[in-house]
C-alpha atoms as a PDB file:
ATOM      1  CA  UNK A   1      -1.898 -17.286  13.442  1.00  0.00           C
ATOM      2  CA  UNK A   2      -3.424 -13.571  14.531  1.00  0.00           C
ATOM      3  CA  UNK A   3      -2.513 -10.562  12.949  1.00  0.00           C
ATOM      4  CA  UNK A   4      -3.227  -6.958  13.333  1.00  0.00           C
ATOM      5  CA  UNK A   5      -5.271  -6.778  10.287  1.00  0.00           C
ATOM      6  CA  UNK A   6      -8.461  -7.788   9.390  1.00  0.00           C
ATOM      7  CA  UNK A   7      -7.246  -7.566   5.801  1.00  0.00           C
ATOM      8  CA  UNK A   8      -4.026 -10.328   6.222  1.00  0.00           C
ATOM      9  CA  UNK A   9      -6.488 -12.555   7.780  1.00  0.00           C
ATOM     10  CA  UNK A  10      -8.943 -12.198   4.826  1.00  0.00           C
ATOM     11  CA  UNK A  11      -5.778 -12.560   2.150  1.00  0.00           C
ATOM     12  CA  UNK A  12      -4.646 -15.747   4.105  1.00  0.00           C
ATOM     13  CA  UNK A  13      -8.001 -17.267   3.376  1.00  0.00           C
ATOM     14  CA  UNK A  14      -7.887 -15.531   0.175  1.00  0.00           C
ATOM     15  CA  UNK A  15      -4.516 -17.055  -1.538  1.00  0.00           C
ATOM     16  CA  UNK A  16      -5.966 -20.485  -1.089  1.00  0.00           C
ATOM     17  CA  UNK A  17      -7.347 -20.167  -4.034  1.00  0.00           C
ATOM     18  CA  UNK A  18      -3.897 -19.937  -5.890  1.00  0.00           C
ATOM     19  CA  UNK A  19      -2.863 -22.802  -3.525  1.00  0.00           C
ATOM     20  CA  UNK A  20      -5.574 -24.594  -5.385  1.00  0.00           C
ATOM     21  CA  UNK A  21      -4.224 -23.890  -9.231  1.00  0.00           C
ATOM     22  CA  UNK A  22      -1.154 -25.091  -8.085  1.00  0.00           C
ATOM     23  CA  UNK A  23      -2.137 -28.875  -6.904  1.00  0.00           C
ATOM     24  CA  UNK A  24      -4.081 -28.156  -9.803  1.00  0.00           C
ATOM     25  CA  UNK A  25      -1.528 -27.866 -12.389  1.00  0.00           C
ATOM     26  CA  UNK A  26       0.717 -30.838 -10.933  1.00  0.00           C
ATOM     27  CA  UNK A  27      -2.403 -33.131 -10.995  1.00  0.00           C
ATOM     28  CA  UNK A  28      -3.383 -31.839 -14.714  1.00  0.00           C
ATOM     29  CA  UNK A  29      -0.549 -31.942 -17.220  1.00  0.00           C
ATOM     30  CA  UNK A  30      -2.417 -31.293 -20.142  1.00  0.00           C
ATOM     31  CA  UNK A  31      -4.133 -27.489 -18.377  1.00  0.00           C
ATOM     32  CA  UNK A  32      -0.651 -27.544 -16.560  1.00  0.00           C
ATOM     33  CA  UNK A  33       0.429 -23.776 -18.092  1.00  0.00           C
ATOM     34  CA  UNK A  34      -3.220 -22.466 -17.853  1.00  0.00           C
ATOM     35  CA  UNK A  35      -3.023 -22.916 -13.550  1.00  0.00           C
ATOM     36  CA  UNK A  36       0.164 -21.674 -13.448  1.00  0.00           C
ATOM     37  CA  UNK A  37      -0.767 -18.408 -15.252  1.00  0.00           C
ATOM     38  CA  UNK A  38      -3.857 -18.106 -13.020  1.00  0.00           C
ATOM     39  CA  UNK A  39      -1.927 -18.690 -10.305  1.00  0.00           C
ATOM     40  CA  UNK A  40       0.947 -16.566 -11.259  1.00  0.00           C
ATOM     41  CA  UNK A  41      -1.869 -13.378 -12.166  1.00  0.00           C
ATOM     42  CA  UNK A  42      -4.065 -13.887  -9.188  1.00  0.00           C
ATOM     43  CA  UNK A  43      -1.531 -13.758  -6.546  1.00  0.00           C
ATOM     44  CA  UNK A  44      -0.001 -10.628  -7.551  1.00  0.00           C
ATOM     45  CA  UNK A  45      -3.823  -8.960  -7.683  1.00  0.00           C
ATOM     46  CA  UNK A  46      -4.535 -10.414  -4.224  1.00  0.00           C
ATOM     47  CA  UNK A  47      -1.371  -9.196  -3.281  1.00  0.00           C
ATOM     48  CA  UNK A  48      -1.992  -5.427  -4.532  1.00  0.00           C
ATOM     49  CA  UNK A  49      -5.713  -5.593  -3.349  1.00  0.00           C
ATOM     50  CA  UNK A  50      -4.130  -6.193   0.028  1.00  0.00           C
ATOM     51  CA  UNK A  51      -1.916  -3.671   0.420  1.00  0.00           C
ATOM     52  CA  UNK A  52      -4.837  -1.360  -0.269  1.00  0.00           C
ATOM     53  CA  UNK A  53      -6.765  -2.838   1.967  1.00  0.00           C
ATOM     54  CA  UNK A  54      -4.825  -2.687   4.543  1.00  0.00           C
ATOM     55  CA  UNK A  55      -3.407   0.653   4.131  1.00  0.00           C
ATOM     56  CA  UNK A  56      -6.872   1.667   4.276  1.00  0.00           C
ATOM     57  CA  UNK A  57      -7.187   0.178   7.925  1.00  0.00           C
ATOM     58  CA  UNK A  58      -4.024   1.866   9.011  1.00  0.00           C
ATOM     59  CA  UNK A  59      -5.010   5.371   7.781  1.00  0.00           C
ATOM     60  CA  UNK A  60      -8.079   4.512   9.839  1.00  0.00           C
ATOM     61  CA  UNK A  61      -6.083   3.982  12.857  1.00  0.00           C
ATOM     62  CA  UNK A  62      -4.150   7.293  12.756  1.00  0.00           C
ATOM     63  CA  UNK A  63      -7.848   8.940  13.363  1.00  0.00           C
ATOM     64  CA  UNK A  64      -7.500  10.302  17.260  1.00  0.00           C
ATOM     65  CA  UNK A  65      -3.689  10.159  17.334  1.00  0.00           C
ATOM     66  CA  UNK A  66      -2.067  13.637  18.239  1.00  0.00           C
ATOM     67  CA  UNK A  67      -0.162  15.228  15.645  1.00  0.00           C
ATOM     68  CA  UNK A  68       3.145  15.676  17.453  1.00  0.00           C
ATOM     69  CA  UNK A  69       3.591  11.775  17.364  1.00  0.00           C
ATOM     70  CA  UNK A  70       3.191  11.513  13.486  1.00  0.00           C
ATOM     71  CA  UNK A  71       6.600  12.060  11.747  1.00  0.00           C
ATOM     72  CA  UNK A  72       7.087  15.723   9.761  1.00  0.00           C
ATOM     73  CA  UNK A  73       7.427  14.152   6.697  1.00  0.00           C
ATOM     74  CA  UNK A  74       3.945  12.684   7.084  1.00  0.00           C
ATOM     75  CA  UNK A  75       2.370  15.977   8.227  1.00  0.00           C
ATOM     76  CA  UNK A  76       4.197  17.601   5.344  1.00  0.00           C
ATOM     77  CA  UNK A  77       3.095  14.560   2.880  1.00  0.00           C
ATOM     78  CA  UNK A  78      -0.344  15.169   3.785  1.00  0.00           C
ATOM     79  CA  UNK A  79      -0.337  19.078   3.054  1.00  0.00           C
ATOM     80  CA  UNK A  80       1.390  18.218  -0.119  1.00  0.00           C
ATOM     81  CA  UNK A  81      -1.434  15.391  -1.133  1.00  0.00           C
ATOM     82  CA  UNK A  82      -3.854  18.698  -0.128  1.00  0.00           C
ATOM     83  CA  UNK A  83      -2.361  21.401  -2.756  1.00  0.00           C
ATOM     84  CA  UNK A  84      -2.318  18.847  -5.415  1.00  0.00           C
ATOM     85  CA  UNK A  85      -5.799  18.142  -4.759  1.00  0.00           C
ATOM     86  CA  UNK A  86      -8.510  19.746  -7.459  1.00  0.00           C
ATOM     87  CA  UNK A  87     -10.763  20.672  -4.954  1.00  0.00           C
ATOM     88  CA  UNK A  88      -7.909  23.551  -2.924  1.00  0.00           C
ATOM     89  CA  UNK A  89      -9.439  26.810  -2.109  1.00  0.00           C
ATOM     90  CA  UNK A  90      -6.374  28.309  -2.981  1.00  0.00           C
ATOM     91  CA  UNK A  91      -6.273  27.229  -6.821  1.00  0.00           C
ATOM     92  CA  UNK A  92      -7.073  30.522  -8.684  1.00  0.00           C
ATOM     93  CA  UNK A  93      -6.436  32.948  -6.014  1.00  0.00           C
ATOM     94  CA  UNK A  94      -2.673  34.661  -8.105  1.00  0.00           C
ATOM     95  CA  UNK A  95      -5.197  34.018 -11.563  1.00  0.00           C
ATOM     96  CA  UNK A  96      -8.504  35.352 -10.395  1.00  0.00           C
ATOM     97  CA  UNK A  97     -10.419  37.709  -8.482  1.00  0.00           C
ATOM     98  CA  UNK A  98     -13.132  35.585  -6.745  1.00  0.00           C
ATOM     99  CA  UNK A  99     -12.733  37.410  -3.089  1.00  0.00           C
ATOM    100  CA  UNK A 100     -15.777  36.638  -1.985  1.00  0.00           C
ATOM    101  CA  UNK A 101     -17.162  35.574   1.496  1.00  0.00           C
ATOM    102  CA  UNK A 102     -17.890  32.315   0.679  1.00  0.00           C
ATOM    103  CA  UNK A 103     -14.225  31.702  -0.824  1.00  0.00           C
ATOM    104  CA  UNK A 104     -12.641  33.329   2.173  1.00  0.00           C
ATOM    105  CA  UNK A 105     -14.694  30.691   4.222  1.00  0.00           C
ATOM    106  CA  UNK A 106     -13.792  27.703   2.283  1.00  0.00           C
ATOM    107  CA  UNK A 107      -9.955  29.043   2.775  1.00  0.00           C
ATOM    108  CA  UNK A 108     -10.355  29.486   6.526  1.00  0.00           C
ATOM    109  CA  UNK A 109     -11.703  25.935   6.705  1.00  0.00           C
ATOM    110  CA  UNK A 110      -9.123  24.024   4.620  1.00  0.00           C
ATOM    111  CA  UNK A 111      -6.296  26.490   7.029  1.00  0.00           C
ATOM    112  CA  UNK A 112      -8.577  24.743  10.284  1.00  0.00           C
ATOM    113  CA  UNK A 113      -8.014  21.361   8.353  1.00  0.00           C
ATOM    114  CA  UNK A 114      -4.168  21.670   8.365  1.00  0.00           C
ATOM    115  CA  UNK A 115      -3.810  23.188  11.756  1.00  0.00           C
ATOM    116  CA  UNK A 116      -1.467  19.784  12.614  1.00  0.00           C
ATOM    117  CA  UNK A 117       1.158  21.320  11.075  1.00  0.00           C
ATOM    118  CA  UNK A 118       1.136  24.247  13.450  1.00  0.00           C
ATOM    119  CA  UNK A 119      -0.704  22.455  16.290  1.00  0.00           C
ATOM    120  CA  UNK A 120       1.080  19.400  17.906  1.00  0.00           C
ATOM    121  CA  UNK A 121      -1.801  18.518  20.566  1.00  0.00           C
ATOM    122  CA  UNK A 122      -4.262  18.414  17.078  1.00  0.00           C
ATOM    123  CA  UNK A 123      -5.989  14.908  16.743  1.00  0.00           C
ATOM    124  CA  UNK A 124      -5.688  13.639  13.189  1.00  0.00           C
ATOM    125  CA  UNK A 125      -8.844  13.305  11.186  1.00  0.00           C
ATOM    126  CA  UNK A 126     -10.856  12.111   8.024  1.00  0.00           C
ATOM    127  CA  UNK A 127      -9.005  15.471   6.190  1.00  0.00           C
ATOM    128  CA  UNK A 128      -5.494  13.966   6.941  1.00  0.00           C
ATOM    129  CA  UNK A 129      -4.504  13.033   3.500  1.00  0.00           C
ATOM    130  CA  UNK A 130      -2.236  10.086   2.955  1.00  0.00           C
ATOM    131  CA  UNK A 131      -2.601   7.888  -0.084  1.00  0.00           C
ATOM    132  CA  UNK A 132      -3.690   4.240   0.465  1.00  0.00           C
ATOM    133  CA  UNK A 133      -3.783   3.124  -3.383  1.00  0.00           C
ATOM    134  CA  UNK A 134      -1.727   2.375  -6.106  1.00  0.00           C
ATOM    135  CA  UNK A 135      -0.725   5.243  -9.113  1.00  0.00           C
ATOM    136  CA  UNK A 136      -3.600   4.767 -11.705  1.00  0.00           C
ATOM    137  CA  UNK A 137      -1.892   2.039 -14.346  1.00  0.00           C
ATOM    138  CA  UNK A 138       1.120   1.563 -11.678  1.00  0.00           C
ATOM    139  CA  UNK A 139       1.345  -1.441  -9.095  1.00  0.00           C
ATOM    140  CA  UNK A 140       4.931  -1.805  -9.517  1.00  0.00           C
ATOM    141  CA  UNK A 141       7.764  -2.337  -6.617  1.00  0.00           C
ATOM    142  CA  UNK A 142       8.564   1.548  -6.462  1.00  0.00           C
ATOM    143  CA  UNK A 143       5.150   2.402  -6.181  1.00  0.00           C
ATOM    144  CA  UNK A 144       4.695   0.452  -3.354  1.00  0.00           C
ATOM    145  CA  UNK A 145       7.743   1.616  -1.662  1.00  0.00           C
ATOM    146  CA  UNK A 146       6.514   5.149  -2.003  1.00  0.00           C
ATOM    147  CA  UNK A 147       3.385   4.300  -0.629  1.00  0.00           C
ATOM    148  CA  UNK A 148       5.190   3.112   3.088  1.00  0.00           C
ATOM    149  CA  UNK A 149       7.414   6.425   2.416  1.00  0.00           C
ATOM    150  CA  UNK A 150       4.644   8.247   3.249  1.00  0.00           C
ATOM    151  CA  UNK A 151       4.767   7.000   6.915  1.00  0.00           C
ATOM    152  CA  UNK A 152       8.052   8.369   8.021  1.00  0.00           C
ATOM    153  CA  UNK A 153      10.096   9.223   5.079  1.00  0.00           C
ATOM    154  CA  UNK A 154      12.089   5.968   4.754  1.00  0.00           C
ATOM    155  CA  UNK A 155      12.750   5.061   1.093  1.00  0.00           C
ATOM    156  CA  UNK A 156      13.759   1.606   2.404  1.00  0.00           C
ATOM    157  CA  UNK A 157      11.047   0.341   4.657  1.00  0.00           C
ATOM    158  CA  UNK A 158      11.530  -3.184   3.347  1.00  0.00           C
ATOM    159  CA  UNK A 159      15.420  -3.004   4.622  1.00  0.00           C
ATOM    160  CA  UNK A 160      14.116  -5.789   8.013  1.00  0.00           C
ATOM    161  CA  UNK A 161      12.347  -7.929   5.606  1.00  0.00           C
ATOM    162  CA  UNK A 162      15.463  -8.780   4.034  1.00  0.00           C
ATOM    163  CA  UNK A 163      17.624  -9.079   7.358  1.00  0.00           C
ATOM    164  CA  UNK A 164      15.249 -11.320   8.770  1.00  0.00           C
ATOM    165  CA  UNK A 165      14.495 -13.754   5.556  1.00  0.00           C
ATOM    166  CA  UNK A 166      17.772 -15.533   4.113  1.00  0.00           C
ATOM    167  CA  UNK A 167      15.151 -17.479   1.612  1.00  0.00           C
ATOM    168  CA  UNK A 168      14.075 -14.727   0.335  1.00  0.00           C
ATOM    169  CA  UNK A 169      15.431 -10.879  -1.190  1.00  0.00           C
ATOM    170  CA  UNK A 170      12.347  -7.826  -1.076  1.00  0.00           C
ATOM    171  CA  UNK A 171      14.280  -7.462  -5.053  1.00  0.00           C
ATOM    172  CA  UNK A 172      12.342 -10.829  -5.903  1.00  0.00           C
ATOM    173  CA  UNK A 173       8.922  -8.762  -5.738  1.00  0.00           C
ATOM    174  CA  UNK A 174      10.445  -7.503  -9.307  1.00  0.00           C
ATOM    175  CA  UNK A 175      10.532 -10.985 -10.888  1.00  0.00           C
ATOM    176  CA  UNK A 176       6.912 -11.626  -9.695  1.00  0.00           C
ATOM    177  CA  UNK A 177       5.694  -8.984 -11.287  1.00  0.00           C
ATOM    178  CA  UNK A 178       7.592  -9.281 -14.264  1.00  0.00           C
ATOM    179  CA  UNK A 179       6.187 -12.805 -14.554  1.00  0.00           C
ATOM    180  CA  UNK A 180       2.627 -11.662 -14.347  1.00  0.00           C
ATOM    181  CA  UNK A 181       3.175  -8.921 -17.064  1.00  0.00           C
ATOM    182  CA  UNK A 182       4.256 -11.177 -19.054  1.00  0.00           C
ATOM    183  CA  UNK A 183       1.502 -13.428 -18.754  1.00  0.00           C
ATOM    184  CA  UNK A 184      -0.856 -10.457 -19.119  1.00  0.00           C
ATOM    185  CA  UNK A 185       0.683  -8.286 -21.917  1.00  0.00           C
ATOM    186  CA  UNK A 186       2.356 -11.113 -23.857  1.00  0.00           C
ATOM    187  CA  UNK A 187       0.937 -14.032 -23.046  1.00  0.00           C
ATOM    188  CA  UNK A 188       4.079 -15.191 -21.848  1.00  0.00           C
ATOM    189  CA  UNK A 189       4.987 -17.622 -19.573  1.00  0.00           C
ATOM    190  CA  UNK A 190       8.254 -19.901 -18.989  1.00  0.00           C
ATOM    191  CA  UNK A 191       8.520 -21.758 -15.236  1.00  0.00           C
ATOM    192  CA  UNK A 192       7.346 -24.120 -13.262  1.00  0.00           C
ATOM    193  CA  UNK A 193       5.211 -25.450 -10.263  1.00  0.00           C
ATOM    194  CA  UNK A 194       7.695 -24.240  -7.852  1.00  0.00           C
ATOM    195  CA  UNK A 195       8.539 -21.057  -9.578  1.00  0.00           C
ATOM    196  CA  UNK A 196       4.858 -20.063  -8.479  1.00  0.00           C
ATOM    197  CA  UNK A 197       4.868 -21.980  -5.200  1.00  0.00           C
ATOM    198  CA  UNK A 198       8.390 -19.808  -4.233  1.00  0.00           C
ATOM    199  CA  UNK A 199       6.694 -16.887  -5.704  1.00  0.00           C
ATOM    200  CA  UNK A 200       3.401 -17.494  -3.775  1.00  0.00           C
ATOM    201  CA  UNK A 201       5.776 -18.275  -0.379  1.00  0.00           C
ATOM    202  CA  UNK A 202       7.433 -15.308  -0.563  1.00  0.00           C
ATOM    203  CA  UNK A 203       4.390 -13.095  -1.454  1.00  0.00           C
ATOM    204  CA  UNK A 204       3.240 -15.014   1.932  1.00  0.00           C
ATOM    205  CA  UNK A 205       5.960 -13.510   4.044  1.00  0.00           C
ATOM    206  CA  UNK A 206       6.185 -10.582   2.764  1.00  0.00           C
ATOM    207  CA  UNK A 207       2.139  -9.707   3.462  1.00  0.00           C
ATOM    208  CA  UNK A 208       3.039 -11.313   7.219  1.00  0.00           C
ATOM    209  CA  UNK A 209       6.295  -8.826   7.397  1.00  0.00           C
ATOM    210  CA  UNK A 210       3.760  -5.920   6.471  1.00  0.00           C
ATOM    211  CA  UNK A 211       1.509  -6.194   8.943  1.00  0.00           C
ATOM    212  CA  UNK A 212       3.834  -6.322  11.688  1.00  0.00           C
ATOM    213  CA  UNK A 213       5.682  -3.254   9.758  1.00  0.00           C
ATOM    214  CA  UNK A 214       2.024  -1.127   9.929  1.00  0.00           C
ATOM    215  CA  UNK A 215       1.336  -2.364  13.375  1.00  0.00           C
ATOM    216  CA  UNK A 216       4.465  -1.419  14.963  1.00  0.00           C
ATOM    217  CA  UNK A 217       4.156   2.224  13.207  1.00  0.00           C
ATOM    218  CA  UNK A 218       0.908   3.115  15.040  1.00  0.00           C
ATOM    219  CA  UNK A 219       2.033   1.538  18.216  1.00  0.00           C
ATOM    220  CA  UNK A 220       5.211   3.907  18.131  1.00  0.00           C
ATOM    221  CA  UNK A 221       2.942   6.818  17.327  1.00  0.00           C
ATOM    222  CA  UNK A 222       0.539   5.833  20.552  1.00  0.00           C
ATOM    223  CA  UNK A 223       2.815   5.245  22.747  1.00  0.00           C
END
């Protein structure tokens, strides 16, 4: 089937692979556990490697697209992501006195790189700052909630997912990565074939409910 992004194309091809431990594990009593903990671990990292990738491609896409059709709390997401950033002009300026020309110039040009905020006909650009990776050491469900926050604001952008799947809850994304810590951290692992088969089908849908999600945000902010 086509989708928007190059990147749910490549992780279709891409979760084969765990397809494969699977038939693997029901053919293979005796390595039965080992597929199933392969399986379990490398679907949640294709998963995650995904969503970066294709946050990636839609931060891409906002490139050209004028700043009055991006949502305030975007705008005001980005300038946030730009003060917290190590590299502000305006760190050390109520500590120091380094008034010089050059540090006036790097000021005026990081006030030009914000100029959406005050500009709505602005075109966004490689300064627009909006995250497309996971917290250093944090790939949980909140984490990835807060990364589609950043879009519009919505701290419940997975609301449709569940009104349009009655198999399957957005809340089970919590027990599949449970299982994988587990697996990782404890070498722990209780289930079965079709505990990773449901897991796998509903990481499935929910990467095929994403890109739909992404797509429809940039055609609302195009059109």
């Amino acid at each position: 089937m086509p989708y928007h992004y190059e990147a749910t194309s490549d992780f279709e091809i891409s979760i084969k692979e765990v397809e494969t431990l699977i038939d693997l594990a029901r053919s293979d009593e005796d390595n039965r556990n080992l597929f199933l903990k392969l399986a379990a671990v490398s679907s949640v990292t294709k998963f995650q490697v995904y969503i970066e990738r294709v946050l990636a491609s839609f931060r891409k896409e906002l490139n050209g697209i004028k700043s009055k059709n991006l949502s305030t709390y975007m705008k005001m997401n980005s300038l946030r992501l730009s003060i917290e950033s190590d590299n502000n002009p305006l760190i050390g300026l109520t500590k120091h006195r380094n008034f010089t020309d050059e540090k006036k110039d790097k000021i005026i040009n990081y006030l030009n790189s914000i100029s959406y905020l005050t500009n709505g006909e602005n075109l966004i650009n490689d300064k627009f700052n909006f995250n497309t990776k996971f917290p250093l050491g944090k790939t949980g469900q909140q984490e990835l909630i807060d990364l589609f926050k950043q879009i519009d604001g919505n701290d419940k952008p997975f609301t449709k997912f569940d009104d349009t799947h009655n198999s399957f809850s957005f809340d089970t994304l919590n027990s599949v990565l449970n299982l994988r810590h587990g697996i990782i951290h404890q070498d722990r692992f209780q289930g079965t074939d079709m505990t990773i088969q449901n897991n796998l089908s509903f990481i499935k849908e929910l990467v095929k409910y994403i890109d739909e999600y992404l797509s429809t945000k940039i055609s609302e902010m195009t059109n």
